[in-house]
N, C-alpha and C. Protein backbone atom coordinates (compact mmCIF):
# COMPACT_ATOMS: atom_id res chain seq x y z
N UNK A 1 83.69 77.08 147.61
CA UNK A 1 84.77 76.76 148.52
C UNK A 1 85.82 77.85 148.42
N UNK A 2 86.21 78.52 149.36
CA UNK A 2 87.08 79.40 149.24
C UNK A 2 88.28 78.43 149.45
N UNK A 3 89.82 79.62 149.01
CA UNK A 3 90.95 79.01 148.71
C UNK A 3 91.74 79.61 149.98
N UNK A 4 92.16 78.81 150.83
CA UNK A 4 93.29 79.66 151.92
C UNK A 4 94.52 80.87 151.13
N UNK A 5 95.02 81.77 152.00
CA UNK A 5 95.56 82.76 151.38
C UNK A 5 97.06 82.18 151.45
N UNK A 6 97.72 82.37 150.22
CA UNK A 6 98.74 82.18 150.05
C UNK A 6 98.91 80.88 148.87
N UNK A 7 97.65 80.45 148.59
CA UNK A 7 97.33 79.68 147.51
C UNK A 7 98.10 80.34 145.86
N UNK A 8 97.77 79.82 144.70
CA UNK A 8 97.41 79.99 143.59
C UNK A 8 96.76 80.95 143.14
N UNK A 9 95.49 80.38 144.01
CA UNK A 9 94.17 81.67 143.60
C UNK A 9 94.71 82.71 143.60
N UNK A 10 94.72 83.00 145.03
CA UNK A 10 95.14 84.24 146.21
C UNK A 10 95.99 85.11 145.29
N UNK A 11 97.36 84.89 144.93
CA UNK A 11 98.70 85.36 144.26
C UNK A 11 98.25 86.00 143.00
N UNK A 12 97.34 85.37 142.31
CA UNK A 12 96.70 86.07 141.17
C UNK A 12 95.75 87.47 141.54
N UNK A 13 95.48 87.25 142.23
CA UNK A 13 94.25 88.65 142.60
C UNK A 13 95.32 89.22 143.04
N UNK A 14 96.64 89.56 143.60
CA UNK A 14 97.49 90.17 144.17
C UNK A 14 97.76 90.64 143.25
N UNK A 15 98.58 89.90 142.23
CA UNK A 15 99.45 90.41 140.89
C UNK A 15 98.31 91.18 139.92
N UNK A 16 97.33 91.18 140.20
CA UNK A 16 96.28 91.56 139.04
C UNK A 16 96.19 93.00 138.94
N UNK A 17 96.48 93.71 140.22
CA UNK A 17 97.23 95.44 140.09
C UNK A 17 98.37 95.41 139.36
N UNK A 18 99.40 95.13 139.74
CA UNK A 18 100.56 94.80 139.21
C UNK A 18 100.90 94.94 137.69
N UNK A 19 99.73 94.09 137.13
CA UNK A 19 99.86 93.40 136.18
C UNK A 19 99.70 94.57 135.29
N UNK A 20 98.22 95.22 135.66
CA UNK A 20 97.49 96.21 135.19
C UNK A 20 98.81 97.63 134.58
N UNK A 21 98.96 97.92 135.39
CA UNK A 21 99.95 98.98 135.45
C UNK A 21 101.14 98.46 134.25
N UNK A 22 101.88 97.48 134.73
CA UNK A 22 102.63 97.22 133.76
C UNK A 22 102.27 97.56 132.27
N UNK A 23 101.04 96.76 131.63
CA UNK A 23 100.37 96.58 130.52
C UNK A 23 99.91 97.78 129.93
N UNK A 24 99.06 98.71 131.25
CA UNK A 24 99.41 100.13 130.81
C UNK A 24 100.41 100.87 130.71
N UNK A 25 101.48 100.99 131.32
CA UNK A 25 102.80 101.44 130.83
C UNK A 25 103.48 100.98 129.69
N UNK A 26 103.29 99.93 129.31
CA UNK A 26 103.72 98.95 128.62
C UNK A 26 103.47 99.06 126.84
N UNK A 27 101.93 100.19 127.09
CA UNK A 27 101.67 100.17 125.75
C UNK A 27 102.54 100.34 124.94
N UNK A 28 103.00 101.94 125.14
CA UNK A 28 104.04 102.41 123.74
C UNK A 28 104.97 101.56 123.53
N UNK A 29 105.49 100.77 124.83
CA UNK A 29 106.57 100.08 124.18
C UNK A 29 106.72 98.72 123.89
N UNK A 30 105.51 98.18 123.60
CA UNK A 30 104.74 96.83 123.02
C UNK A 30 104.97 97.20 121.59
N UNK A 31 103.82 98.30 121.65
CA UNK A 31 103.20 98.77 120.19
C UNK A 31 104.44 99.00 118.87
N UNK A 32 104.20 98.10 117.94
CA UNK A 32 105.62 98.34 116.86
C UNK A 32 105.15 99.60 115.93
N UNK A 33 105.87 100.80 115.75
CA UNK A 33 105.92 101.11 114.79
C UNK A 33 105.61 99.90 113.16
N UNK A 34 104.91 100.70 112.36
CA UNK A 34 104.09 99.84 110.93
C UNK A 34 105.16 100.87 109.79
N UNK A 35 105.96 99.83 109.42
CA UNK A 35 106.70 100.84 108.07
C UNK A 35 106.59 100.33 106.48
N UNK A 36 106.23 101.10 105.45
CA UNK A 36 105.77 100.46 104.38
C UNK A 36 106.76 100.70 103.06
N UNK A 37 107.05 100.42 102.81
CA UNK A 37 107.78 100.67 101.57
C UNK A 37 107.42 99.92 100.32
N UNK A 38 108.03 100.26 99.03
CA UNK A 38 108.13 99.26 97.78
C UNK A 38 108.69 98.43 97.28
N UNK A 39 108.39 96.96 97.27
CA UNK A 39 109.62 96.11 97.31
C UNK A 39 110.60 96.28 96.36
N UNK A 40 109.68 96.90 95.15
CA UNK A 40 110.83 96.90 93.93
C UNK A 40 110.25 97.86 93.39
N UNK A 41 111.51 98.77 92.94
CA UNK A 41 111.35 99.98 91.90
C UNK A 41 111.53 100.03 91.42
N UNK A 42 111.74 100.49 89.80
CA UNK A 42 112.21 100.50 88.66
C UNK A 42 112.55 102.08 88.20
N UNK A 43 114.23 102.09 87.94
CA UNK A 43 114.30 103.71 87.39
C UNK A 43 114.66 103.66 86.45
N UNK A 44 115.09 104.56 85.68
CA UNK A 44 116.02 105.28 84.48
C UNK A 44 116.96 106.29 84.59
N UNK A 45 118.08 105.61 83.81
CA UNK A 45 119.08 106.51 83.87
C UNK A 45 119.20 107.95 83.60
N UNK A 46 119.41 108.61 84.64
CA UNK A 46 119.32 110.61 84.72
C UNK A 46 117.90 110.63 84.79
N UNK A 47 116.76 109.62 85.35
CA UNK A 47 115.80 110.63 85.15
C UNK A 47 115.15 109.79 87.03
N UNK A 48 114.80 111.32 88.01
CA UNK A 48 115.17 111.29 89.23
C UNK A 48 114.30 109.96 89.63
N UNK A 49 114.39 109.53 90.77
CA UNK A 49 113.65 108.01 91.24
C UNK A 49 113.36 108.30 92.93
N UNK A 50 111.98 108.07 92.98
CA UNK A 50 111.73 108.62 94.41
C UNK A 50 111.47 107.16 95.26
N UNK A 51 111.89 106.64 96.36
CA UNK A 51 112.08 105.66 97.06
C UNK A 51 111.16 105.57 98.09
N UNK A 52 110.00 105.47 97.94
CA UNK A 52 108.78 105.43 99.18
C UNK A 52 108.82 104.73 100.44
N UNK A 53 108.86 105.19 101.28
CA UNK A 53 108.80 104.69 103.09
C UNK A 53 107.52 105.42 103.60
N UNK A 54 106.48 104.77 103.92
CA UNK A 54 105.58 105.45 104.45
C UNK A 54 105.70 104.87 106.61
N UNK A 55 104.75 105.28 107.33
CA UNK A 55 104.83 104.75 108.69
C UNK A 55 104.00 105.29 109.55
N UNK A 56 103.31 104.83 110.47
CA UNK A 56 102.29 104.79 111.44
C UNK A 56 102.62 104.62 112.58
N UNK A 57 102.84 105.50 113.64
CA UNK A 57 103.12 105.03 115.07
C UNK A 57 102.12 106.17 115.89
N UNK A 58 101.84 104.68 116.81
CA UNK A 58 101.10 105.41 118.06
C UNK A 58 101.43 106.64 118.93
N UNK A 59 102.51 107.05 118.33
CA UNK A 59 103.09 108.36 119.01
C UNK A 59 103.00 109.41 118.07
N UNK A 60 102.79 110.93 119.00
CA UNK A 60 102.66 111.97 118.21
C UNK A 60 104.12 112.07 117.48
N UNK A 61 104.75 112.68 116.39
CA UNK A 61 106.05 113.01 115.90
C UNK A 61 106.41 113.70 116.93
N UNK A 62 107.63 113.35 117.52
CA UNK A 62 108.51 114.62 117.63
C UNK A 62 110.01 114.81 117.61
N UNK A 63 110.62 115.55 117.69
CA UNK A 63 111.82 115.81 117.62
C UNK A 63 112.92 114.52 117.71
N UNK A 64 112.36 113.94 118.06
CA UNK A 64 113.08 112.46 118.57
C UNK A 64 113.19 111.31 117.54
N UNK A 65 111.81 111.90 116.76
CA UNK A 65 111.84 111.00 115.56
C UNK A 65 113.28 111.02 114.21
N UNK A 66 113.67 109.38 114.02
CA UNK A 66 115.12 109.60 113.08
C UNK A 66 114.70 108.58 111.91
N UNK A 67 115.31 108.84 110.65
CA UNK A 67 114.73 107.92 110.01
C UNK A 67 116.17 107.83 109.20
N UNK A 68 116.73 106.55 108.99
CA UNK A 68 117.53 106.33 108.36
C UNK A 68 117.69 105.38 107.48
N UNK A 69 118.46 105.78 105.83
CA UNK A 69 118.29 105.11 104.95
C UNK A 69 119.65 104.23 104.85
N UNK A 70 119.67 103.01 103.99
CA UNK A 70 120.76 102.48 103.86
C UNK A 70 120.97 101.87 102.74
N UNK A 71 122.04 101.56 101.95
CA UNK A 71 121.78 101.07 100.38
C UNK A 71 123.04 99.84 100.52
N UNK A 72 122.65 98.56 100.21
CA UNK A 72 123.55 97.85 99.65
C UNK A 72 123.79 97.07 98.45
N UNK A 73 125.02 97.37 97.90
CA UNK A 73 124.62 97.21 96.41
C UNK A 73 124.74 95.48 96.15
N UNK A 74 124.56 94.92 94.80
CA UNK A 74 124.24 93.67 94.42
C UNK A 74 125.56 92.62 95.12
N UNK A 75 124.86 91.19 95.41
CA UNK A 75 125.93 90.40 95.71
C UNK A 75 126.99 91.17 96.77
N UNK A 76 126.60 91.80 97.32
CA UNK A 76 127.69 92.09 98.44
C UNK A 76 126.95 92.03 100.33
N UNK A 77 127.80 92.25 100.95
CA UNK A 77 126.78 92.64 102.50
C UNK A 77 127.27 94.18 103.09
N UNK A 78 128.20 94.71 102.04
CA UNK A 78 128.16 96.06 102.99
C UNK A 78 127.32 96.89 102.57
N UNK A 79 126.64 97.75 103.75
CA UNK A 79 126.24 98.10 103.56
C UNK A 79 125.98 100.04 103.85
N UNK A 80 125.69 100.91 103.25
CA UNK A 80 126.73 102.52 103.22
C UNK A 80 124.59 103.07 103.96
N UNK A 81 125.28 103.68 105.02
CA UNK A 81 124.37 104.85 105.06
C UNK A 81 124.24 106.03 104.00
N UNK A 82 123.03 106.43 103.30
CA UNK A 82 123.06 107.12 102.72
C UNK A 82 121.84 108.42 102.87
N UNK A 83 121.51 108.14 103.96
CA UNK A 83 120.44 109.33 104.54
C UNK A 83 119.91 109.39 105.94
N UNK A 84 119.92 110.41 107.24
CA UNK A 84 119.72 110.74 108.18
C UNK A 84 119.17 111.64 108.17
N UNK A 85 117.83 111.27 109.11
CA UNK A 85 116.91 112.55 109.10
C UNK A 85 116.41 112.86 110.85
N UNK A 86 116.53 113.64 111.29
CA UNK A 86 116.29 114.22 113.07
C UNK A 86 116.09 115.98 112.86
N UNK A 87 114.71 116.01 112.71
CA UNK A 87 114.45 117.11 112.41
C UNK A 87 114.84 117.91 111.88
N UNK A 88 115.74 117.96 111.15
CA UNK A 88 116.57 118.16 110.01
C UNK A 88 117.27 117.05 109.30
N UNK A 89 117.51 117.36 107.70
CA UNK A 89 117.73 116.32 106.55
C UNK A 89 119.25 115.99 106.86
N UNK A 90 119.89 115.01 106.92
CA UNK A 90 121.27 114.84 106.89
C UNK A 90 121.99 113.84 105.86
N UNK A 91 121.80 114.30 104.17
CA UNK A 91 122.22 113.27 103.40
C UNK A 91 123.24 113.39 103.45
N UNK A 92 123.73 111.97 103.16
CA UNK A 92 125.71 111.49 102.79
C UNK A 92 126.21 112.89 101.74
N UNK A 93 127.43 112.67 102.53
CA UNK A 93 128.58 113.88 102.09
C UNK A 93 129.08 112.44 101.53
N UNK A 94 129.48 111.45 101.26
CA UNK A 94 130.46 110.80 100.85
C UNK A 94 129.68 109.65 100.03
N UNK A 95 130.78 109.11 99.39
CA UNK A 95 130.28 107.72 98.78
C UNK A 95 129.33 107.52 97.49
N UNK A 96 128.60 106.68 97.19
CA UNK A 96 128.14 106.44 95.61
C UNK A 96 127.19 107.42 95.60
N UNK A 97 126.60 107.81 96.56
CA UNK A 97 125.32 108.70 96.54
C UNK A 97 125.58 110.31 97.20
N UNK A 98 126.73 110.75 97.03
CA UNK A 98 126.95 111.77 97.17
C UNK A 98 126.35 112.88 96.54
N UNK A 99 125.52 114.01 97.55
CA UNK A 99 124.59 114.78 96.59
C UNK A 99 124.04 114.58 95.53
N UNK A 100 123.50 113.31 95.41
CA UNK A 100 122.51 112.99 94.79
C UNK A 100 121.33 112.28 95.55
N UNK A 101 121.21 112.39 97.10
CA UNK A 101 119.73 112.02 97.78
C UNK A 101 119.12 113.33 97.79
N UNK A 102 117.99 113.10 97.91
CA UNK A 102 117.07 114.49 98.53
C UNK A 102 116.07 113.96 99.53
N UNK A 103 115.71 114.87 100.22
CA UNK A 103 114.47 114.60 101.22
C UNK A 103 113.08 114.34 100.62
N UNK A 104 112.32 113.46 100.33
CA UNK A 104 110.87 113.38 99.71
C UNK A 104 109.74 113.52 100.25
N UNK A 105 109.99 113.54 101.97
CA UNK A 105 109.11 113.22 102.62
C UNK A 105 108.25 114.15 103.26
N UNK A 106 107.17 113.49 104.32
CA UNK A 106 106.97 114.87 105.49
C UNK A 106 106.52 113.77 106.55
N UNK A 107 107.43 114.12 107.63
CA UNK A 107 107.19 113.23 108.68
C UNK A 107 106.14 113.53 109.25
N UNK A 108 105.26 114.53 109.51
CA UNK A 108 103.67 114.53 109.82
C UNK A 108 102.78 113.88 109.30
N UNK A 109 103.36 113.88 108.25
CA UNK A 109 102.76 112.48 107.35
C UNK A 109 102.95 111.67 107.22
N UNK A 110 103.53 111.03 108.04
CA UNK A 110 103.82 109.40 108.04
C UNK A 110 104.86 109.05 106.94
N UNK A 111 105.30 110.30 105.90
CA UNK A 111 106.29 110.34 104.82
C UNK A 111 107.83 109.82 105.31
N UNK A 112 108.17 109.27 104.71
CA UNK A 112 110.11 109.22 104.89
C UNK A 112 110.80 109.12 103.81
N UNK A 113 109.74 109.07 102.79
CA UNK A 113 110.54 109.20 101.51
C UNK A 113 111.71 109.88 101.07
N UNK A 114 112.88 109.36 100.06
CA UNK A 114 114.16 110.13 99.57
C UNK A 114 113.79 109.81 98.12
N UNK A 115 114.66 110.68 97.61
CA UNK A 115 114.66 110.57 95.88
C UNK A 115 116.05 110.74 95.45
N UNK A 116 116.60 109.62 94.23
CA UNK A 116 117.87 110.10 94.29
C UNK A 116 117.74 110.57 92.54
N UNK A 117 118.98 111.45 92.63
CA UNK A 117 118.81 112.63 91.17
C UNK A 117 120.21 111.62 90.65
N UNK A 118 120.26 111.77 89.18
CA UNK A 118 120.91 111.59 87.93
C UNK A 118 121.28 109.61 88.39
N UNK A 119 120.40 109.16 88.55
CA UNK A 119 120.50 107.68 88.32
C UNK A 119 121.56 107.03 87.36
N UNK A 120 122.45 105.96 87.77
CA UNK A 120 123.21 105.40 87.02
C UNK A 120 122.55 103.52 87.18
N UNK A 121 123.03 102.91 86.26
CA UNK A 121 122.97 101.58 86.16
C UNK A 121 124.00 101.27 87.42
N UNK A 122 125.13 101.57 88.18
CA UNK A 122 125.49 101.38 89.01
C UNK A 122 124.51 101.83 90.31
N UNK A 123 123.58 102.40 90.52
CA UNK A 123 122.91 102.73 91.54
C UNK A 123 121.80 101.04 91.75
N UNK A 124 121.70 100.18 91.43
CA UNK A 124 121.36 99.21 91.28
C UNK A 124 121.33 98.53 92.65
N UNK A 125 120.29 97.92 93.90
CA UNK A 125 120.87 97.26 94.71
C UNK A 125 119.63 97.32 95.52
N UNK A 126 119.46 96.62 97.07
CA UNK A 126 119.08 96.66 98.34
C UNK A 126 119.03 98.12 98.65
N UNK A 127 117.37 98.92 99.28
CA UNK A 127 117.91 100.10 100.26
C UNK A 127 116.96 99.63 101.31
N UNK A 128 117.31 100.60 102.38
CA UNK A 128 116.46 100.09 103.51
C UNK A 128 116.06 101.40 104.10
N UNK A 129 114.40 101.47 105.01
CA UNK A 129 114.03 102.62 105.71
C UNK A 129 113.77 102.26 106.66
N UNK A 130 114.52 102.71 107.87
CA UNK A 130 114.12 102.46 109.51
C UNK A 130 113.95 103.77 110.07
N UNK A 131 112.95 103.88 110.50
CA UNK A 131 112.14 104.87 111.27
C UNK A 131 112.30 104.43 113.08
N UNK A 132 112.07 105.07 113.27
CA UNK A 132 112.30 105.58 115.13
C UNK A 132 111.38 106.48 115.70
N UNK A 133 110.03 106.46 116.71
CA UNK A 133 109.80 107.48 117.17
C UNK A 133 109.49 107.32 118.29
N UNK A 134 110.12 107.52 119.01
CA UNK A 134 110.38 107.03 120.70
C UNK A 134 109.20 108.01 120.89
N UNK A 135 108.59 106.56 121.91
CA UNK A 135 109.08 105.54 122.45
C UNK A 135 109.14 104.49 121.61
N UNK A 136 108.14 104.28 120.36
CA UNK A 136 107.96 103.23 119.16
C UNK A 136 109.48 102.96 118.46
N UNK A 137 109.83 101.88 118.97
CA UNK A 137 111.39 102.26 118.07
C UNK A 137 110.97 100.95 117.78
N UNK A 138 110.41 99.42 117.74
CA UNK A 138 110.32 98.21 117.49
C UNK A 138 109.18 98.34 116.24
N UNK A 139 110.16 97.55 115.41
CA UNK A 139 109.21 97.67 113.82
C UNK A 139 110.06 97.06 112.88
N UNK A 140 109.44 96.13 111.74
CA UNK A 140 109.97 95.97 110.82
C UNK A 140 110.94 96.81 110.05
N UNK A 141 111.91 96.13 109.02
CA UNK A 141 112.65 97.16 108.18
C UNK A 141 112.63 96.80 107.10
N UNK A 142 111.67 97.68 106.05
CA UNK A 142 111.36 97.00 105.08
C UNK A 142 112.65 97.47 103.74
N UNK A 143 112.72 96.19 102.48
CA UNK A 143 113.55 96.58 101.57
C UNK A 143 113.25 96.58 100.48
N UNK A 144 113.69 97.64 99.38
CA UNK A 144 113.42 98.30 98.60
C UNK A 144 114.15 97.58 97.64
N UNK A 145 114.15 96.71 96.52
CA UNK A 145 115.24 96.33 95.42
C UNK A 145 114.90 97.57 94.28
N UNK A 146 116.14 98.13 93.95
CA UNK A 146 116.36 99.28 93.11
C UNK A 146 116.63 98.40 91.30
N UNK A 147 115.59 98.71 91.09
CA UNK A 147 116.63 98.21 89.20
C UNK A 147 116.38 99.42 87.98
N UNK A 148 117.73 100.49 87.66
CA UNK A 148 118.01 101.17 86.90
C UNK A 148 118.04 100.35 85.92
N UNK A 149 117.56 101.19 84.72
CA UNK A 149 117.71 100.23 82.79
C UNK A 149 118.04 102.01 82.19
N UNK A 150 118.09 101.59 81.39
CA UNK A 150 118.00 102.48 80.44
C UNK A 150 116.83 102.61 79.56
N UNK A 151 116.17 103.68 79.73
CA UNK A 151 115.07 103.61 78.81
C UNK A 151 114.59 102.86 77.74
N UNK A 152 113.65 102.10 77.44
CA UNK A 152 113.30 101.33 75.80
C UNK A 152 113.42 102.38 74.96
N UNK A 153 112.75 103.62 75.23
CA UNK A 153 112.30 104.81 74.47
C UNK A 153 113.88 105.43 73.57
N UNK A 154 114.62 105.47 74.71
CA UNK A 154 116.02 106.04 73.98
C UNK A 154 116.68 104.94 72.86
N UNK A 155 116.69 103.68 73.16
CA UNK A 155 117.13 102.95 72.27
C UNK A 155 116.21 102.79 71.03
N UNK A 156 114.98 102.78 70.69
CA UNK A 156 113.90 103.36 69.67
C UNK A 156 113.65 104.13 69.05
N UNK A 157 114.13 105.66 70.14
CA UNK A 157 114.84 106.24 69.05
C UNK A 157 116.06 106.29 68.60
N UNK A 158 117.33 106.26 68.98
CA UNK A 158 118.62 105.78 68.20
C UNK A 158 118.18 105.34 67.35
N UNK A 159 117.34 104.06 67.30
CA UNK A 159 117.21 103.37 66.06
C UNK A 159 116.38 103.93 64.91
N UNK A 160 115.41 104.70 65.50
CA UNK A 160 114.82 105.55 64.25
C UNK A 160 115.55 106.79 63.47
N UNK A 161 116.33 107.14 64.32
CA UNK A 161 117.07 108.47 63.79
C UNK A 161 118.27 107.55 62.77
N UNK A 162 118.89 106.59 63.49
CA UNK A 162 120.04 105.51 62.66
C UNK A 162 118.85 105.28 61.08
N UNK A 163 118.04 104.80 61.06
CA UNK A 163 117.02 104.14 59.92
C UNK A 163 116.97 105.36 58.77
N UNK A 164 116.64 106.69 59.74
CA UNK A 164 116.18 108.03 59.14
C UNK A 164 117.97 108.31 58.43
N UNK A 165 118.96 108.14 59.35
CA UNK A 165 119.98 108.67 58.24
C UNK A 165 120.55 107.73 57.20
N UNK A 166 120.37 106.51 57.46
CA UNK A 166 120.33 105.48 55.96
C UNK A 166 119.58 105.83 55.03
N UNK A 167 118.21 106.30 55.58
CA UNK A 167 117.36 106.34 54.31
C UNK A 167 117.93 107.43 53.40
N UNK A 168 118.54 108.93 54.38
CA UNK A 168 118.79 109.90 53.58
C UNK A 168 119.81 109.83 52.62
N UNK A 169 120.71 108.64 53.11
CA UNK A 169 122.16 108.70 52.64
C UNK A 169 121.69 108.19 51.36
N UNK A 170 120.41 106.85 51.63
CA UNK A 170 120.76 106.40 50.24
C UNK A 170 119.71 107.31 49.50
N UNK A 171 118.60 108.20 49.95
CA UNK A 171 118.46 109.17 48.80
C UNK A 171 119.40 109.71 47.94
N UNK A 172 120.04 110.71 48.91
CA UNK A 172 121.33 110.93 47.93
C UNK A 172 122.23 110.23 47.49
N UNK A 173 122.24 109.22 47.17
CA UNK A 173 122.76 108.72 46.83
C UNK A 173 122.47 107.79 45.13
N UNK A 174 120.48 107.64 45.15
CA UNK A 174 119.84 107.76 44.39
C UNK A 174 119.85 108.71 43.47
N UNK A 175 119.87 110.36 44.27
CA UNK A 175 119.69 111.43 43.23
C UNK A 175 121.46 111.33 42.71
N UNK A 176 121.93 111.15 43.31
CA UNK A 176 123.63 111.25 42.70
C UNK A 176 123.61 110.35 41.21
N UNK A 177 123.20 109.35 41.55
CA UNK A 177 123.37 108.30 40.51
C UNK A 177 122.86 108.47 39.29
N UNK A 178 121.72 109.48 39.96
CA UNK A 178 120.36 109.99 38.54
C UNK A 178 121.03 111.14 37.78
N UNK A 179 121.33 111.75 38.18
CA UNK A 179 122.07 112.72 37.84
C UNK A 179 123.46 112.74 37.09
N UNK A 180 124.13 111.49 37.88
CA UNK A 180 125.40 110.79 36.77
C UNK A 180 124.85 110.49 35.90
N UNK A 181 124.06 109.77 35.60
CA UNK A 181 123.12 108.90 34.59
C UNK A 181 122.97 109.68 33.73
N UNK A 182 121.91 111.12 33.74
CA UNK A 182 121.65 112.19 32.99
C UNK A 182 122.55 112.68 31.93
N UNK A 183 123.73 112.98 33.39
CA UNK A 183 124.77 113.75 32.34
C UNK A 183 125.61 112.50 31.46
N UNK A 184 125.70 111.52 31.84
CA UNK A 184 126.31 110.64 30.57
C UNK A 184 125.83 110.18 29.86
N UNK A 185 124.36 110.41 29.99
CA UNK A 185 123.41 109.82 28.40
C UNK A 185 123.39 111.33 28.04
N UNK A 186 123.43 112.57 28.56
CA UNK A 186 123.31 114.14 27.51
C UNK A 186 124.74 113.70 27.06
N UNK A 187 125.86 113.48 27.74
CA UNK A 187 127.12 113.33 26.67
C UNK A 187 127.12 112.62 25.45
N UNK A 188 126.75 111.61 25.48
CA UNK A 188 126.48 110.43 24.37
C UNK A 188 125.48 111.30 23.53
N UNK A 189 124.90 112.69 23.58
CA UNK A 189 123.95 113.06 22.56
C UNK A 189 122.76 112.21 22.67
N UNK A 190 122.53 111.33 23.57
CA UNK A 190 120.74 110.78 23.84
C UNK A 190 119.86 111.62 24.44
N UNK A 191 118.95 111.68 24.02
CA UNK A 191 117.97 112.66 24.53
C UNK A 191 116.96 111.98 24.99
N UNK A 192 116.21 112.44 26.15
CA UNK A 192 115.10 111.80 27.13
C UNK A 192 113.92 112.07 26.54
């Protein structure tokens, strides 16, 4: 049974060019950029900490591509830009992370990585990597929890070197005594 025109049917076979085109145009800007990062890192104080963002988009790189980092520290919501990248590196001139980001990455590589140099226990917090590569600008933003310690190793040794100068003190302190000892039994005329 055919359907008279201007039906249901009809309107669908119309829109079905329509549709087409859209869906093909439509790809890149359906398609989300895929961004990966580490939920949690663990550094040490002064010794450098590299912050992984990896990413996949259906678009070739180019010039257009921006990737920006952001850090917010514990219990708070503000939050400080601390890295811009558009074909050239643009780390913060200002603030907690002042010349101490570096570039880690290579955006041909799907890289966006930063690394930050001389780590403090205050560097502690939330960072975030959002990538952009137009037309792909729709994508998760994944976050990074940062936790600086201080080495086990440094406090292990303090404590061995602390152990090592007790022991020496009370050597000498042994030979001192032996030696008092000596000379006040040679005074008394006792002989060993």
């Amino acid at each position: 049974m055919q359907q008279p025109r201007g039906t249901a049917g009809g309107r669908g076979c119309a829109l079905f060019p329509v549709l087409s085109i859209l869906v093909v145009q439509g790809v890149h800007i359906v398609l989300p950029l895929e961004i990966s990062a580490d939920a949690h890192v663990r550094g040490y104080v002064g010794e450098k900490i590299k912050l992984k963002c990896t990413f996949k988009s259906s678009s070739d790189v180019t010039d257009k591509l921006t990737i920006d980092w952001t850090y917010r520290p514990p219990s708070s919501s503000r939050t400080e830009s601390i890295f811009h990248y558009q074909s050239f590196q643009y780390p913060t001139t200002a603030g907690t992370f002042r010349d101490r980001i570096s570039w880690a990455g290579n955006v041909y590589k799907g890289d966006a990585s930063i690394s930050i140099s001389n780590p403090t226990l205050k560097d502690n917090g939330t960072f975030s990597c959002a990538v952009k590569n137009p037309p792909d600008v729709y994508h998760n933003i994944p976050l990074t929890e940062l936790t600086v310690t201080e080495r086990a190793l440094t406090r292990r040794t303090t404590m061995t070197a602390w152990r090592g100068f007790v022991s020496a003190v009370r050597s000498v302190w042994i030979q001192t005594t032996k030696m008092h000892t000596d000379e006040v039994c040679d005074a008394r005329g006792v002989t060993k």
